[in-house]
Protein backbone atom coordinates (compact mmCIF):
# COMPACT_ATOMS: atom_id res chain seq x y z
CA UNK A 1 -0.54 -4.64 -2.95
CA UNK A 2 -3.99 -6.12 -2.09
CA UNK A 3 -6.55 -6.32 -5.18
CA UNK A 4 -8.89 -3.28 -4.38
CA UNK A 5 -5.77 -0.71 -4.78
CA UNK A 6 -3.80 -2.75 -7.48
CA UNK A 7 -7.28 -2.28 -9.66
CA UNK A 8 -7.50 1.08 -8.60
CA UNK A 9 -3.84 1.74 -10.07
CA UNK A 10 -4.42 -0.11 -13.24
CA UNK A 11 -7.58 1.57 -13.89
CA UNK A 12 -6.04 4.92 -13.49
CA UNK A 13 -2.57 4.49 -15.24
CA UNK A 14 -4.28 2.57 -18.28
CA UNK A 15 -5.36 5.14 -21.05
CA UNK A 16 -8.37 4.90 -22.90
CA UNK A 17 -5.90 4.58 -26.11
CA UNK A 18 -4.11 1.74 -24.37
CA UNK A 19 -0.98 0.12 -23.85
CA UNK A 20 0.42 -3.28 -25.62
CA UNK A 21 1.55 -6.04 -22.43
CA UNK A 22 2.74 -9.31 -22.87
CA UNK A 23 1.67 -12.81 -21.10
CA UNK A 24 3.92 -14.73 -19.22
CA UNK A 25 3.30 -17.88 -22.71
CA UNK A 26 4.35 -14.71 -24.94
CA UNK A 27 1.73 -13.23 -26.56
CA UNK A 28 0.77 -9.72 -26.77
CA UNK A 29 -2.45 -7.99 -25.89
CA UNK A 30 -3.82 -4.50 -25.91
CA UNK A 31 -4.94 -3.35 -22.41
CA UNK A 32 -7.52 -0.31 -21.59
CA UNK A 33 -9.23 1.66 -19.73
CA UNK A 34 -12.13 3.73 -19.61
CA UNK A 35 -14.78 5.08 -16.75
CA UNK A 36 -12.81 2.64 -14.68
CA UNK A 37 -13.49 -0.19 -16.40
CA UNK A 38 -10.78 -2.86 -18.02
CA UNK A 39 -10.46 -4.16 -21.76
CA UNK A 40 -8.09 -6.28 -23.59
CA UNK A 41 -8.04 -6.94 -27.17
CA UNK A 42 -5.55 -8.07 -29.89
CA UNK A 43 -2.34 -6.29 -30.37
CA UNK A 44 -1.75 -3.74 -32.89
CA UNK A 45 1.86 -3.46 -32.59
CA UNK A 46 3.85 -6.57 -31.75
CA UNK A 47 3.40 -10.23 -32.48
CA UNK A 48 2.88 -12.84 -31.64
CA UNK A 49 -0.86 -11.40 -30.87
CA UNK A 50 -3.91 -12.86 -29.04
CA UNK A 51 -6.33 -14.36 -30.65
CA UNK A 52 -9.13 -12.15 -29.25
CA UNK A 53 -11.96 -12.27 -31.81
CA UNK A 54 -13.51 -9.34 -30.01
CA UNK A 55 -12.30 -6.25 -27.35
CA UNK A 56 -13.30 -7.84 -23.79
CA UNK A 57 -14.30 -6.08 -20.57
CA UNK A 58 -12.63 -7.13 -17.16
CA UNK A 59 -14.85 -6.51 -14.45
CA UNK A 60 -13.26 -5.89 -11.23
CA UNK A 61 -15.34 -9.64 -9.50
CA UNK A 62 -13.29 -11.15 -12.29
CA UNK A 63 -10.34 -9.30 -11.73
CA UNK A 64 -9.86 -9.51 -7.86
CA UNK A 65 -10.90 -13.22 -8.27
CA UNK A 66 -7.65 -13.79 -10.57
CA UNK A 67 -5.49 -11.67 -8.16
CA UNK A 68 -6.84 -13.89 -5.14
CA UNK A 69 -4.89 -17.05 -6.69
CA UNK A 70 -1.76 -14.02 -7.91
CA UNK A 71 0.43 -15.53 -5.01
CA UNK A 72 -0.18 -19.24 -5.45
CA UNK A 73 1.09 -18.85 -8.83
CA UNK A 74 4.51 -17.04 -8.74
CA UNK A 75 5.33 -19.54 -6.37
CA UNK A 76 4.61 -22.74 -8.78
CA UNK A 77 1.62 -23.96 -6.83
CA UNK A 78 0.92 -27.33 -9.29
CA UNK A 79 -2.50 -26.78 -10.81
CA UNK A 80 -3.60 -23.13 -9.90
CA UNK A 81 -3.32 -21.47 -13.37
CA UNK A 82 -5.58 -24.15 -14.36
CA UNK A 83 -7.96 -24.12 -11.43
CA UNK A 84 -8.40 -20.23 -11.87
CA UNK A 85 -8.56 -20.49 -15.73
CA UNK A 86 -11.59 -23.20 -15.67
CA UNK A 87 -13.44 -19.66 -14.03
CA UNK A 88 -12.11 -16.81 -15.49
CA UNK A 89 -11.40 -16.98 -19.29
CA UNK A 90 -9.34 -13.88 -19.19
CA UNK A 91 -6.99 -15.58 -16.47
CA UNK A 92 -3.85 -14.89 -18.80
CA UNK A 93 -4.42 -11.13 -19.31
CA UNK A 94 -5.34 -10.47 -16.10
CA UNK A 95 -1.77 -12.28 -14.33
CA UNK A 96 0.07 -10.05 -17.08
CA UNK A 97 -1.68 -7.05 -15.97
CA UNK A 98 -0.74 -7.79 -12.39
CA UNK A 99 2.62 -8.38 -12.74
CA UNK A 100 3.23 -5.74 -14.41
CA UNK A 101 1.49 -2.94 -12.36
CA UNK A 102 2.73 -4.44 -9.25
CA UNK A 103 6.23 -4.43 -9.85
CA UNK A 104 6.32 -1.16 -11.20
């Protein structure tokens, strides 16, 4: 799904209440959304939880940025969840989101 209608998706099926995801290093984060916008913040529910200090907004730039490398990085590419995460601190929440909406 190319990054325009996989945002699209998110932004709709997310709630503004939110739902808890997990990363692919195990930690949980709460994921949003409201006037088609993106937020993550700590988890509420299950541990072990980010350590968001604060709720964050995902803009869609940052998001289709992340989902440009998406490919690269399910298939191992050496060094591409650290070239994307040296420009996008919310690299981790934003693969989670992705996998998860795309494979459902």
């Amino acid at each position: 799904m190319n990054g325009e209608a996989l945002w699209n998706r998110i932004t709709s099926c997310l709630s503004s209440s939110g739902e808890e995801i997990q990363t692919t290093t195990g930690l949980w984060f709460s994921a949003s959304s409201r006037d088609g916008k993106l937020y993550v913040d700590r988890a509420i529910y299950n541990s072990p939880s980010s350590k968001l200090s604060m709720k964050r907004t995902i803009s869609k730039k940052d998001f289709l940025f992340v989902h440009s490398y998406y490919d690269r990085w399910v298939k191992g590419e050496m060094g591409v969840r650290q070239e994307v995460s040296r420009k996008s601190r919310n690299t981790a929440y934003i693969l989670a989101l992705i996998d998860k909406f795309s494979n459902e």
